[in-house]
Each structure stands twice: as C-alpha cells, then as structure tokens.
Protein backbone atom coordinates (compact mmCIF):
# COMPACT_ATOMS: atom_id res chain seq x y z
CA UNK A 1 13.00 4.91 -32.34
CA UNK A 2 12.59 8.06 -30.66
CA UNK A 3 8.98 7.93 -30.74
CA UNK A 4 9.39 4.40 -29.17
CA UNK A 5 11.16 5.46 -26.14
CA UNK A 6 8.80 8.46 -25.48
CA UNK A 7 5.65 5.85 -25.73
CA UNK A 8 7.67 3.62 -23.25
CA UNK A 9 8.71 6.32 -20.58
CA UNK A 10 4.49 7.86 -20.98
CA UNK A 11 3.23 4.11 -19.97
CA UNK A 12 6.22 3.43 -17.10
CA UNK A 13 5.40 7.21 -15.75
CA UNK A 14 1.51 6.67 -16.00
CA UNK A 15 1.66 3.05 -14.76
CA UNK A 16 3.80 4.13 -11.57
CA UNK A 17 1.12 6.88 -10.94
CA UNK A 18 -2.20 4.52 -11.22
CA UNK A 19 -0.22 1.96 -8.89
CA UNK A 20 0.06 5.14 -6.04
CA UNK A 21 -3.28 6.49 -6.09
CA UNK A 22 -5.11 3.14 -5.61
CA UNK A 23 -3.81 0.62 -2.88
CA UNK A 24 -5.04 -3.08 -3.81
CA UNK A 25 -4.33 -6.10 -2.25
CA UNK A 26 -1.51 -6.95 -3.76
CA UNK A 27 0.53 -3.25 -3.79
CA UNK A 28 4.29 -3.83 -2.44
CA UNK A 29 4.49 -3.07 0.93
CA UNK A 30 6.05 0.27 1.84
CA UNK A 31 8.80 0.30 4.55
CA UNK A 32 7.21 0.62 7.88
CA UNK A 33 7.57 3.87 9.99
CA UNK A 34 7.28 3.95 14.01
CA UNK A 35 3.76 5.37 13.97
CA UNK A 36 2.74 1.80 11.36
CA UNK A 37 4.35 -0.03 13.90
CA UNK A 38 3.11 1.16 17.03
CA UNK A 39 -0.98 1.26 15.08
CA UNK A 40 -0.29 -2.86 14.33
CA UNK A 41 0.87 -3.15 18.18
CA UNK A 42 -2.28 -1.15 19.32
CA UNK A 43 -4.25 -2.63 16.99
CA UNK A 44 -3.19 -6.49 17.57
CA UNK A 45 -3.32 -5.48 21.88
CA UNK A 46 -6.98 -4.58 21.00
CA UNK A 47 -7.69 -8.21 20.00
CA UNK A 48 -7.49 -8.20 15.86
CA UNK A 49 -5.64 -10.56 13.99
CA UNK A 50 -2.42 -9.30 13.17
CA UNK A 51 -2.63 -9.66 8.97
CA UNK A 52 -6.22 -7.32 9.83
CA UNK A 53 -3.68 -4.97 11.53
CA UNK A 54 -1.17 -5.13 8.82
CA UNK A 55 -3.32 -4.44 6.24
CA UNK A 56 -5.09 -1.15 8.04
CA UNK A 57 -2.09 0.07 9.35
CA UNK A 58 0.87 -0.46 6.76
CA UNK A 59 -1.00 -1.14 3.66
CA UNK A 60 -3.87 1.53 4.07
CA UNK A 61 -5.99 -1.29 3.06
CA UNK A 62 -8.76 -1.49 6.56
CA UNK A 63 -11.84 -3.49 6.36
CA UNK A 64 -15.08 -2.43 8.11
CA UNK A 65 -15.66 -3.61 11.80
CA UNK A 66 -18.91 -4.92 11.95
C-alpha cells in the first residue's frame, strides 16, 4: 500500500512538472495579468486576429509572422 501511494504521488509530481515546462495547445489557460492584457490589446490594435494574440500573449504559444 505504501509503495502504492509513493508510485502515485512520483507520477502526479512528475506529470505536473512535464505539463509546466512545455506549453501545447491545449495547456489550461493561466489567469491573465495587466501586462497579458495590455500585449493582446497592442497586439489585436496592430491588426492580428485576436485568438493569434491570445495565444502569443497569454498562452506563450506565438506563431511565426511571415
């Protein structure tokens, strides 16, 4: 049993570590701080789409401008 637990807490720990060090598309979005805010309102006033804005901005997640 106790050897049970201990696996269970390593994977939950090592899980929640793998999910922070690599964004992907579909990460839960953080809260969103004044600076993520006012980056999606510069970034939108600059003529992107707002879910391109989004994505840079709050999610860390910013494709290449071509």
């Amino acid at each position: 049993m106790i050897t049970a637990s201990v696996f269970m807490f390593g994977l939950l720990v090592g899980g929640a570590s793998a999910t922070a060090s690599s964004p992907a598309k579909d990460a839960p979005v953080p809260g969103i701080t004044e600076e993520m805010a006012r980056c999606v309102y510069e970034c939108t006033s600059g003529g992107q789409s707002h879910t391109v804005c989004w994505n840079c901005c709050v999610r860390n997640i910013c494709e290449l401008a071509e």
